[in-house]
Protein backbone atom coordinates (compact mmCIF):
# COMPACT_ATOMS: atom_id res chain seq x y z
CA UNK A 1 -49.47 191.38 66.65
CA UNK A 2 -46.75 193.58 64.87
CA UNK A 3 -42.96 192.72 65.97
CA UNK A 4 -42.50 195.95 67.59
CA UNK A 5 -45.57 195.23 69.69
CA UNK A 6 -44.33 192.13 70.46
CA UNK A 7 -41.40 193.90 72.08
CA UNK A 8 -43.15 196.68 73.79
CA UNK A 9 -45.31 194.16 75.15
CA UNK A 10 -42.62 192.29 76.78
CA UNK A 11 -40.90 194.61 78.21
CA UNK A 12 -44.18 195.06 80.75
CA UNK A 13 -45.90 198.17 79.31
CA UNK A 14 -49.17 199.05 77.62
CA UNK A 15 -49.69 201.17 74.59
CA UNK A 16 -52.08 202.59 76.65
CA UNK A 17 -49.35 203.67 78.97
CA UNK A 18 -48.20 206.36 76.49
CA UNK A 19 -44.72 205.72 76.47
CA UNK A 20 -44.58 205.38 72.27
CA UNK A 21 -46.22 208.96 72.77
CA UNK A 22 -43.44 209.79 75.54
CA UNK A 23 -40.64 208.69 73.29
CA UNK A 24 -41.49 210.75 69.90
CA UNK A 25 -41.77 213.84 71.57
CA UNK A 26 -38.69 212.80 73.84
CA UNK A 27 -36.92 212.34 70.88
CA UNK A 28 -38.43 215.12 68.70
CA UNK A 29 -37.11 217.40 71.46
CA UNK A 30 -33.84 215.62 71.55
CA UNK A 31 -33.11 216.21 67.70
CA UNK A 32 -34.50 219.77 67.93
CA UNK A 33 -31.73 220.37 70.93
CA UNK A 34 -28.97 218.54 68.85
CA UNK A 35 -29.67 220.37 65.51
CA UNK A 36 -29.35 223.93 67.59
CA UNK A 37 -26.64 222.93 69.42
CA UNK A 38 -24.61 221.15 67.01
CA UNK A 39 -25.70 222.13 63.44
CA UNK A 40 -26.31 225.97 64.16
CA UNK A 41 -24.72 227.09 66.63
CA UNK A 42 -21.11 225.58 67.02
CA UNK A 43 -20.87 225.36 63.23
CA UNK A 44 -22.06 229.52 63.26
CA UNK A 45 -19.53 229.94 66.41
CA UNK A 46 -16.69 227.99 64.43
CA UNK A 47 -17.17 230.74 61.89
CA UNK A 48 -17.36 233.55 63.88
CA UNK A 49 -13.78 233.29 65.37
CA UNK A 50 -10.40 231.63 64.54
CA UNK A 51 -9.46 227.57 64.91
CA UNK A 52 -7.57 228.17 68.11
CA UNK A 53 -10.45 230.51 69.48
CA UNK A 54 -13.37 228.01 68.47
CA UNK A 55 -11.40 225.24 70.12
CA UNK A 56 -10.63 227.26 73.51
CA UNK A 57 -14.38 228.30 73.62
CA UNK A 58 -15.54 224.98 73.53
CA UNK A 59 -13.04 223.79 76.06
CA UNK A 60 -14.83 226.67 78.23
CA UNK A 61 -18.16 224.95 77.42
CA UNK A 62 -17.37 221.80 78.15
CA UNK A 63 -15.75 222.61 81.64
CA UNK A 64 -18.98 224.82 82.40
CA UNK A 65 -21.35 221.87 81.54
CA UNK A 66 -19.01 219.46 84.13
CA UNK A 67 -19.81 221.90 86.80
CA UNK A 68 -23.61 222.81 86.37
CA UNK A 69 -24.60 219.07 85.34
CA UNK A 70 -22.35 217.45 88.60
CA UNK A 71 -24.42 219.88 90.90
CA UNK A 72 -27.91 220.11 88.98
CA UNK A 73 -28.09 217.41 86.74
CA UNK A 74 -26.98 214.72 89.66
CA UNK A 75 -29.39 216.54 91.73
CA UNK A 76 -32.29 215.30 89.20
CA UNK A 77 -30.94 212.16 89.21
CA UNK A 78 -30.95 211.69 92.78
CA UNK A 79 -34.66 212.94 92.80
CA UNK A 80 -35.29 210.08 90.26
CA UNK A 81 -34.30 207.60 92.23
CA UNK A 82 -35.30 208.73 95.41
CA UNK A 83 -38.64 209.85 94.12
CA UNK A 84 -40.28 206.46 95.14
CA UNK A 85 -39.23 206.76 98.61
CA UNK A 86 -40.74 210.31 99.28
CA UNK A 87 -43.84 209.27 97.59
CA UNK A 88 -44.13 205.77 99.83
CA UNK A 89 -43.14 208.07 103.10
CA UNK A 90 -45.62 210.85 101.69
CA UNK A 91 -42.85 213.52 102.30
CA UNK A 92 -42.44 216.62 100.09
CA UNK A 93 -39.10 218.98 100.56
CA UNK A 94 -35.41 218.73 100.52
CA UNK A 95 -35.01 219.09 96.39
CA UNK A 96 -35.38 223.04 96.08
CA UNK A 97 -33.31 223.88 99.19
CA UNK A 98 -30.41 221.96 98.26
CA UNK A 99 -31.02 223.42 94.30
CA UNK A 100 -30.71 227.27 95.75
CA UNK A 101 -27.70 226.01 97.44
CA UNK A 102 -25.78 224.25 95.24
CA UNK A 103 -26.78 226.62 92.27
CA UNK A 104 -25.35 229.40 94.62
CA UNK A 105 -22.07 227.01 95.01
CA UNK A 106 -21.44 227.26 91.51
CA UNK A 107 -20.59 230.55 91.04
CA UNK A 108 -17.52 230.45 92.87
CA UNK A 109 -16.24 228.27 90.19
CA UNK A 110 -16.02 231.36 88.00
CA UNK A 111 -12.43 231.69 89.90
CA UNK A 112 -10.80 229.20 88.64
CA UNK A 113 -12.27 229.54 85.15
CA UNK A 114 -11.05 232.96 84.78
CA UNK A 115 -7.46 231.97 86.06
CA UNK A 116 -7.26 229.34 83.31
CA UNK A 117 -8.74 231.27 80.38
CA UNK A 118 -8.18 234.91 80.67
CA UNK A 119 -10.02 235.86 77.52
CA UNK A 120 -12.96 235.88 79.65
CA UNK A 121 -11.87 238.54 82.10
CA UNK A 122 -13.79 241.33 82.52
CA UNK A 123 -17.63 241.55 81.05
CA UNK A 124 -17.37 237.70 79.95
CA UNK A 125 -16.78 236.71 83.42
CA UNK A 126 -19.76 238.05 84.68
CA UNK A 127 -21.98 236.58 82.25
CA UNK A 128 -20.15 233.10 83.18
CA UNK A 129 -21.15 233.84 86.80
CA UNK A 130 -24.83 234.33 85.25
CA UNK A 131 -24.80 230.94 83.07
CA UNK A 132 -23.20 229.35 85.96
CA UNK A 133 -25.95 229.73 88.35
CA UNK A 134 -28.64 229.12 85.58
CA UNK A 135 -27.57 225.93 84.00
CA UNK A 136 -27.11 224.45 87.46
CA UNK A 137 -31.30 225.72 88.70
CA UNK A 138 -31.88 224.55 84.94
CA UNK A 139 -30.40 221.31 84.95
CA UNK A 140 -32.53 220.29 88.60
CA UNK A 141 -35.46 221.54 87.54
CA UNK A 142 -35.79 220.47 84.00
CA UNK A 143 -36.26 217.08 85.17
CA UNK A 144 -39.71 218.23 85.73
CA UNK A 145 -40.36 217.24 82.08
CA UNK A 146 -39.27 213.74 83.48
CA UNK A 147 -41.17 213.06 86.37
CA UNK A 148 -43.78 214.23 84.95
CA UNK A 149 -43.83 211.95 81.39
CA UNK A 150 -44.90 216.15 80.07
CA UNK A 151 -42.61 215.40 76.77
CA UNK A 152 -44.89 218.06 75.29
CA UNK A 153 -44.07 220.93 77.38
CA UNK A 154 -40.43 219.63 76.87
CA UNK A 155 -40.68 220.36 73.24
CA UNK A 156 -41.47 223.65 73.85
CA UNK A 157 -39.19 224.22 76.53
CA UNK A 158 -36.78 223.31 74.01
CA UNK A 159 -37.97 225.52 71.29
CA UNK A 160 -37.69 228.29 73.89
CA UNK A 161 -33.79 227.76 74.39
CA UNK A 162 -33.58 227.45 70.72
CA UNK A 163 -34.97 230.77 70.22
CA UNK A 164 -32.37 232.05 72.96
CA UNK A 165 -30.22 230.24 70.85
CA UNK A 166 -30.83 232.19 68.15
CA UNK A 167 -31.35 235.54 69.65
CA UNK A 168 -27.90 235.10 71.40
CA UNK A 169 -25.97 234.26 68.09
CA UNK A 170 -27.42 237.91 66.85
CA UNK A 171 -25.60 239.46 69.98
CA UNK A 172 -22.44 237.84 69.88
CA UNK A 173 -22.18 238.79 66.35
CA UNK A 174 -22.25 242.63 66.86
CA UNK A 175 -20.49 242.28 69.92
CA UNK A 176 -18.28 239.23 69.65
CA UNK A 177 -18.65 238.24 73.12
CA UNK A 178 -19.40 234.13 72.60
CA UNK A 179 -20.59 234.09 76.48
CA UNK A 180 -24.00 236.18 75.26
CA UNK A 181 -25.34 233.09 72.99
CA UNK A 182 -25.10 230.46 76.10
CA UNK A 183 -26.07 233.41 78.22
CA UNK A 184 -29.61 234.28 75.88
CA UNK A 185 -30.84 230.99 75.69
CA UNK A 186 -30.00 230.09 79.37
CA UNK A 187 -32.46 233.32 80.90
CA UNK A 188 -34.92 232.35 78.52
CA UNK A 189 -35.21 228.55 79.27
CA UNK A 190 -34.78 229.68 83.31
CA UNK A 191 -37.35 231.86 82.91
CA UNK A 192 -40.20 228.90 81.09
CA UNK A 193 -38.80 226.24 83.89
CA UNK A 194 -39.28 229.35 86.71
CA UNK A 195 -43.02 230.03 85.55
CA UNK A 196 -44.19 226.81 84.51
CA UNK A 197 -42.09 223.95 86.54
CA UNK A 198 -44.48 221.91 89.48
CA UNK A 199 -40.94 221.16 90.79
CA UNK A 200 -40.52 225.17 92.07
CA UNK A 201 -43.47 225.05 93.59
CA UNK A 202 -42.95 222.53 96.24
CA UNK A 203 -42.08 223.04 99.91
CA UNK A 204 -38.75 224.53 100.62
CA UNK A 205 -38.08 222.57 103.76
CA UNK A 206 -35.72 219.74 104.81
CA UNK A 207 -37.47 216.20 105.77
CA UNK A 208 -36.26 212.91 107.28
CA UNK A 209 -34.98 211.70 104.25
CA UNK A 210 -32.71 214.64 104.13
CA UNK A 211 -29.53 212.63 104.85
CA UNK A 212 -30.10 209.69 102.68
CA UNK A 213 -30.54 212.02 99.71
CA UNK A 214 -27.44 214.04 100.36
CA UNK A 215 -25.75 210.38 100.48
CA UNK A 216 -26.87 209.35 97.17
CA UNK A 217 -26.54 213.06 95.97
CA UNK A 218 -22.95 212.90 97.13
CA UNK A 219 -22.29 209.46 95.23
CA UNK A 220 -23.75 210.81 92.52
CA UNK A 221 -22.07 213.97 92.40
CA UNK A 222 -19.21 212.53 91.69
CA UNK A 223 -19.91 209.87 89.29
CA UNK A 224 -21.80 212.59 87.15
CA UNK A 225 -18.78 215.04 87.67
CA UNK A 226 -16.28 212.31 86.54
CA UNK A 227 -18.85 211.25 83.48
CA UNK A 228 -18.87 215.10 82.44
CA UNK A 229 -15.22 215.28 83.11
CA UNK A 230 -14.35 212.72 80.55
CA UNK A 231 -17.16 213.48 78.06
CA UNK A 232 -15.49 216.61 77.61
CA UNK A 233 -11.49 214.82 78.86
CA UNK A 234 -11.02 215.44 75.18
CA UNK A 235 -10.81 219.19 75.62
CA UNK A 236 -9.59 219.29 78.81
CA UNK A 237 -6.47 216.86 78.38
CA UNK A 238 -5.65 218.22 74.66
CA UNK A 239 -5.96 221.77 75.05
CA UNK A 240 -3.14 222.19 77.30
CA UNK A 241 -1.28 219.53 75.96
CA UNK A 242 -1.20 220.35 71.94
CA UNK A 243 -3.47 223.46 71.46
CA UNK A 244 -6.84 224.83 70.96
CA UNK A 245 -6.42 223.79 67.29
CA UNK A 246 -6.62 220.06 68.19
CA UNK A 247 -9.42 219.97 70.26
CA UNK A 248 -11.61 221.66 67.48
CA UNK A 249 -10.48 218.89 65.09
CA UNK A 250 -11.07 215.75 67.75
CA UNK A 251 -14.65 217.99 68.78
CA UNK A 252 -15.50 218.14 65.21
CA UNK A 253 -14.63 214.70 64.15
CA UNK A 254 -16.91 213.21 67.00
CA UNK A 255 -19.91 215.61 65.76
CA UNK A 256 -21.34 213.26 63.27
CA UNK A 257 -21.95 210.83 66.23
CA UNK A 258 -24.31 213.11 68.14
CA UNK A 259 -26.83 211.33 65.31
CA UNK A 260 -26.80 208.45 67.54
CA UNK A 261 -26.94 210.35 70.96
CA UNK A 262 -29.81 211.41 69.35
CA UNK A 263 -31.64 208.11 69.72
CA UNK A 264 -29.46 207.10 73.11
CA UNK A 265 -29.90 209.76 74.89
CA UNK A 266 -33.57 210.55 75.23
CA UNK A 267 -34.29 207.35 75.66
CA UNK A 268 -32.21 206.68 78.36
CA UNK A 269 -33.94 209.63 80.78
CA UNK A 270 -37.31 208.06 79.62
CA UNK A 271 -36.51 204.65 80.82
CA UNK A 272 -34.62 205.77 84.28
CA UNK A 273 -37.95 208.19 84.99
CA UNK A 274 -40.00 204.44 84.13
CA UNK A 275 -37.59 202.80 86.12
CA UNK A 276 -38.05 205.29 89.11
CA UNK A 277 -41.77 205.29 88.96
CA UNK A 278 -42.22 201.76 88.69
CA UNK A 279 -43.92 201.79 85.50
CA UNK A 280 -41.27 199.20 84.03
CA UNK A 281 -40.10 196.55 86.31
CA UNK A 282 -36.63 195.74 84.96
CA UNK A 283 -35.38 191.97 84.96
CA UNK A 284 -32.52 190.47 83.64
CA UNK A 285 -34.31 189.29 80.17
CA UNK A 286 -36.05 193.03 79.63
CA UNK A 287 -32.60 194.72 80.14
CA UNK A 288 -30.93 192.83 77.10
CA UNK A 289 -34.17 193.57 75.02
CA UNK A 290 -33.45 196.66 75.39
CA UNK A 291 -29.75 196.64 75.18
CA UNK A 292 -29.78 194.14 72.53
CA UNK A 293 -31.78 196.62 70.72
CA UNK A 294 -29.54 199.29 71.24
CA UNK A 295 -26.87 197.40 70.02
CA UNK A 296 -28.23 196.44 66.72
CA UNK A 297 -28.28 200.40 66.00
CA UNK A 298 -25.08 200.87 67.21
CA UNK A 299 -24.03 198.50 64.27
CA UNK A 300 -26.02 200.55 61.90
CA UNK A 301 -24.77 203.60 62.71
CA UNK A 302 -21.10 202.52 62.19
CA UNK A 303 -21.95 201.59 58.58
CA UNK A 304 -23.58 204.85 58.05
CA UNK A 305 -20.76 206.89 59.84
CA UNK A 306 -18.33 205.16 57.38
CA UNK A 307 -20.22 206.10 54.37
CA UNK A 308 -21.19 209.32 54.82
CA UNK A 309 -19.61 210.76 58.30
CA UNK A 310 -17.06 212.79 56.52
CA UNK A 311 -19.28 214.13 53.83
CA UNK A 312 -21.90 215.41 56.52
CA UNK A 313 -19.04 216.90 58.63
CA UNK A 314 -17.52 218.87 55.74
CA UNK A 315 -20.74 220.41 55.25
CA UNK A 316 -21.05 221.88 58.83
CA UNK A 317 -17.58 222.72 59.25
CA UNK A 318 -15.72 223.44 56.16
CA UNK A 319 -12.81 225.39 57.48
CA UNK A 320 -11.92 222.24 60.29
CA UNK A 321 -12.88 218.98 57.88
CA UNK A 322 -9.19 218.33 56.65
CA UNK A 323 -7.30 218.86 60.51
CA UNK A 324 -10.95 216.62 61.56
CA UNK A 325 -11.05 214.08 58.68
CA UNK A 326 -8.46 210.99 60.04
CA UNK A 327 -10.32 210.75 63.29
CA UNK A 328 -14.18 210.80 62.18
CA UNK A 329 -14.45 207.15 62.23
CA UNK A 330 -12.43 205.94 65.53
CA UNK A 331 -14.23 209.14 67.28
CA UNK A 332 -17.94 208.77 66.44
CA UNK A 333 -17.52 205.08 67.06
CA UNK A 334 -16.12 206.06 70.74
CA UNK A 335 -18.94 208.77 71.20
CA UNK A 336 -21.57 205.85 69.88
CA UNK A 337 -20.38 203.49 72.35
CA UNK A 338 -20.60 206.03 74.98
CA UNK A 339 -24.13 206.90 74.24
CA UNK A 340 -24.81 203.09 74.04
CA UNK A 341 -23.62 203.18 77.94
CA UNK A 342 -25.85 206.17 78.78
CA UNK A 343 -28.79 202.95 78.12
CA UNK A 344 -27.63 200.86 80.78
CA UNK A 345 -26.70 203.29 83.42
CA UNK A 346 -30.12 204.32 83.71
CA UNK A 347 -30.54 200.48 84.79
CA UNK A 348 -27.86 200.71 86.67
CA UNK A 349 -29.06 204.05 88.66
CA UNK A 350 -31.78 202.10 89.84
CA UNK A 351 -30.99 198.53 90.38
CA UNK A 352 -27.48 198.24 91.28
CA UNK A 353 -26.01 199.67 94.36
CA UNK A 354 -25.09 203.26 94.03
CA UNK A 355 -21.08 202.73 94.67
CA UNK A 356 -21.28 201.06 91.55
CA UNK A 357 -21.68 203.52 89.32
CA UNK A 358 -19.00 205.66 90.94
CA UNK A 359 -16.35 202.34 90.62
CA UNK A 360 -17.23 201.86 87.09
CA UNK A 361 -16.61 205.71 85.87
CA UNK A 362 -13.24 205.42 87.95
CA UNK A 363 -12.23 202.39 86.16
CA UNK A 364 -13.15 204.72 82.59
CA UNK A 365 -11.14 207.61 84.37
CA UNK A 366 -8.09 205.62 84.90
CA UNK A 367 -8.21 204.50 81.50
CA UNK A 368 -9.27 207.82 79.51
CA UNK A 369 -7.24 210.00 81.65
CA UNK A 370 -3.93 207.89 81.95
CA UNK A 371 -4.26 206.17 79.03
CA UNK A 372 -4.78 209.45 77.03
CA UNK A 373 -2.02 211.62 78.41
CA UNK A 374 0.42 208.88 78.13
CA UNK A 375 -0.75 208.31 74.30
CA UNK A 376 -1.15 211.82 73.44
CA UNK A 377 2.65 212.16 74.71
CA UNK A 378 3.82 209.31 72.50
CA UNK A 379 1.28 209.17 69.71
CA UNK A 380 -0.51 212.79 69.43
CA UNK A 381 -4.20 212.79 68.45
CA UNK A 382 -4.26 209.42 67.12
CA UNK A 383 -3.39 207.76 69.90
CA UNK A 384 -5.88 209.57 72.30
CA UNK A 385 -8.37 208.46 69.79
CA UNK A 386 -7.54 205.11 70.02
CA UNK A 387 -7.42 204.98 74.00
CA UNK A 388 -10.93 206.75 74.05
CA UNK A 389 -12.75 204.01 72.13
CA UNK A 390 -10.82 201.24 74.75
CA UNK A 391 -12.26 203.10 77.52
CA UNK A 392 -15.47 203.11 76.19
CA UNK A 393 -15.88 199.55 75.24
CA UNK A 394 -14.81 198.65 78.71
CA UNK A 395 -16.73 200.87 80.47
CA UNK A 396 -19.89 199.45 77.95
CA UNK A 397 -18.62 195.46 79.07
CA UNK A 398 -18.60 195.96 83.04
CA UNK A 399 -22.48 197.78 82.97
CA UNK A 400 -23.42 195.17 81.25
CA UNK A 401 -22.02 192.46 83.65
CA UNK A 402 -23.09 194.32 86.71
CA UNK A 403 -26.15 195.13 85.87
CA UNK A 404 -27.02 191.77 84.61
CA UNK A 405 -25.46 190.01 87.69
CA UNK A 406 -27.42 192.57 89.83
CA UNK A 407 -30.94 192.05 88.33
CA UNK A 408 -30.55 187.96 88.61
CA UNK A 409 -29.38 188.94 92.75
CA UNK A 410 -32.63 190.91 92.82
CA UNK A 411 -34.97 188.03 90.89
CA UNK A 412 -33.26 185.42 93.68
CA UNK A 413 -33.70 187.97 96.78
CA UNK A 414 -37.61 187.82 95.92
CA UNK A 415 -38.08 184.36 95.81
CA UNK A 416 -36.33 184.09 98.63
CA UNK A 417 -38.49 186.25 100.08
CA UNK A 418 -41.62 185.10 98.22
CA UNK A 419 -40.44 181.62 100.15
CA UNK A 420 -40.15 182.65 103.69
CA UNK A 421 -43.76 184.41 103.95
C-alpha cells in the first residue's frame, strides 16, 4: 500500500468514495478561478488605469465581496451544516426564501458604497446594484457544486465566469467602466447556476427548522462578515489612512500567495461538505493528519515564496513590483497562514459550537484592526505587515486548540453514552 493510501485510508474514506476524483477537479477549478482572477484580470485592470485608481478599485472589490459572501456565502455555509438535520427530519425549504431575501438586502448597500467612492456615481452605480444582487444569489447557490460532490459541473461553471471574465475585460476597455468586467462574468455564471442548479429548484417555503437556521445563519453572518472584513482589512484600513497607492503595493505583494490558497482553499469546502454529509467522521487524530499535512506545505511554500515570489510578481505587475517588493515575503507568509486556517475552520464549522467561530475571528479583529491602525500610524506599511502575520498565527494557534479540545469532548461524550445504554 502506497503512503498516500495509507493516509487516505486513515482518515476513514474509500478510493471508491471518489473524493481523489472530487479533489482534482476541486482544485483544477480552483487554479482555473485563481489564474483569471489574479493573473489576467487584476494584472490587465492594473494596466488599464493609474496606481491610485487600481488600488481604489480593488478596495471597491474587496468591500463588495464582504457584503455578498456575509449574506450568500454564510448562507451556504449554514446549509452545510444544517444539511444533515433537514435530511434526518426529511424537510425541504427555508434556503431559497431567505436567498431572494437577503440577495434583495444587498442592494441597499450600494448607498453607502457610492457615498465613500464617488467615482462610481452614475452608470457604475447601477451596475454595482446589479453585481450586488448576483454575487450574493451566486454565492448561496454555488454551493450546489458542494453538496452535490458535482466538481465537474464546477469546472465548467468556472470556465463560464472565466469567459465573462474575458468578455467583460473587452468592455471595460472601450468603455473604461471597471464595474462591466465583474458585471459580465457575474450574469453569465448567474445565468449557468439559474438553469442548471438542483438548489433553485427546491420548495420555496419556510419549515420547522426555520428558526434554528436563521440562528446559525445569524452566527455565521457575522463571523463570515468579520473573516471578509479582514481578508480585505488591508484595503479597507490603508486606503483611507495612506492612499490608494499603498493598498495596490500590500494587494500585490500578497498575490504570489494565492499559489497556496490554491491548494487551501478547495480543499477546505471539500472536507466541510464531507464533514456535513457524514462521509468523514472527524476525530482528534484525523484532524492533525490533515492539518499536519497542511502544515508541511505551508513550510514549502515559504521556501518557494523566498526564492522566486518577487520574480513571479514582477512578471504580473511590472509597473507596482518596486512600491510591492519589501513586503512580498512577510505578506504571502500572512496570506499562507490564513489559508492554512481556512483547513481547520471547516472542522471547526462542524464540530465545535458555533459561538466559537464568531469568538475566534473577534479575537483576529481586535488584533488586525487595532493592531494595524495603531502600527500603520507609527510604522506605515511595514508595520501593518508585521501585525497581519501576528494575527494570523494566533488566529491559526486557538483553531487548533479548540478544535482539538472539542473533538476529544465529543470522543468522551460517546463513550459516555456508549456506557449508559
Amino acid at each position: 500500500m502506497t503512503q498516500k493510501r495509507k493516509i487516505i485510508t486513515r482518515l476513514g474514506i474509500s478510493f471508491k468514495s471518489g473524493v481523489l476524483g472530487d479533489v482534482t477537479f476541486k482544485l483544477i477549478a480552483n487554479i482555473v478561478s485563481t489564474i483569471i482572477r489574479n493573473i489576467i484580470v487584476l494584472p490587465a485592470l492594473a494596466r488599464f488605469f493609474t496606481n491610485a485608481q487600481y488600488g481604489e478599485l480593488i478596495t471597491i472589490i474587496g468591500v463588495i465581496t464582504t457584503i455578498t459572501a456575509g449574506l450568500g456565502n454564510a448562507l451556504l455555509s449554514t446549509r452545510l451544516v444544517m444539511e444533515s438535520d433537514y435530511k434526518r427530519n426529511n424537510k425541504e425549504g427555508d434556503f431559497n426564501l431567505i436567498c431572494i431575501i437577503v440577495s434583495l438586502l444587498s442592494i441597499i448597500f450600494v448607498v453607502p458604497l457610492v457615498y465613500y467612492f464617488p467615482s462610481i456615481g452614475g452608470t457604475q452605480a447601477v451596475i454595482v446594484v446589479i453585481i450586488l444582487f448576483a454575487e450574493t444569489y451566486i454565492g448561496y447557490h454555488s454551493g450546489w457544486f458542494i453538496l452535490r460532490q458535482a466538481y465537474k459541473k464546477l469546472l465548467i461553471y468556472t470556465l463560464v465566469g472565466g469567459f465573462g471574465f474575458g468578455v467583460g475585460l473587452l468592455v471595460t476597455w472601450l468603455t473604461g467602466y471597471w464595474t462591466l468586467t465583474y458585471l459580465c462574468s457575474d450574469i453569465m455564471s448567474f445565468v449557468f447556476l439559474f438553469s442548471f442548479s438542483p438548489l433553485v429548484k427546491e420548495k420555496r417555503i419556510f419549515t420547522s427548522l426555520l428558526k434554528t437556521t436563521l440562528n446559525k445563519y445569524g452566527v455565521l453572518f457575522l463571523t463570515t462578515i468579520i473573516t471578509n472584513a479582514l481578508a480585505y482589512l488591508d484595503r479597507l484600513l490603508l486606503y483611507p489612512l495612506i492612499g490608494s497607492s499603498a493598498v495596490a503595493a500590500y494587494t500585490t505583494a500578497s498575490v504570489f500567495g494565492k499559489a497556496f490558497n490554491l491548494i487551501a482553499i478547495p480543499i477546505s469546502s471539500i472536507l466541510l461538505g464531507y464533514y456535513a454529509t457524514e462521509r468523514i467522521r472527524l476525530n482528534v487524530k484525523k484532524f492533525w493528519i490533515i492539518n499536519g499535512i497542511t502544515l508541511s506545505m505551508l513550510g514549502i511554500f515559504i521556501l518557494v515564496t523566498h526564492i522566486w515570489g518577487a520574480w513571479f510578481t514582477g512578471i504580473l505587475y511590472p509597473t507596482i513590483i518596486n512600491e510591492a517588493r519589501p513586503y512580498i515575503l512577510i505578506a504571502n507568509l500572512s496570506s499562507a497562514l490564513g489559508a492554512s486556517a481556512q483547513i481547520a475552520k471547516s472542522a471547526a464549522l462542524k464540530y465545535t459550537k458555533t459561538y466559537w467561530t464568531l469568538i475566534i475571528q473577534v479575537v483576529y479583529a481586535v488584533i488586525y484592526a487595532g493592531g494595524g491602525l495603531l502600527s500603520v500610524k507609527s510604522r506605515g506599511l511595514q508595520g501593518f505587515a508585521e501585525i497581519v502575520l501576528v494575527a494570523n498565527i494566533v488566529q491559526l494557534v486557538i483553531l487548533y486548540i479548540v478544535c482539538t479540545v472539542s473533538l476529544k469532548c465529543k470522543v468522551q461524550s460517546a463513550n459516555e453514552g456508549g456506557q449508559n445504554e
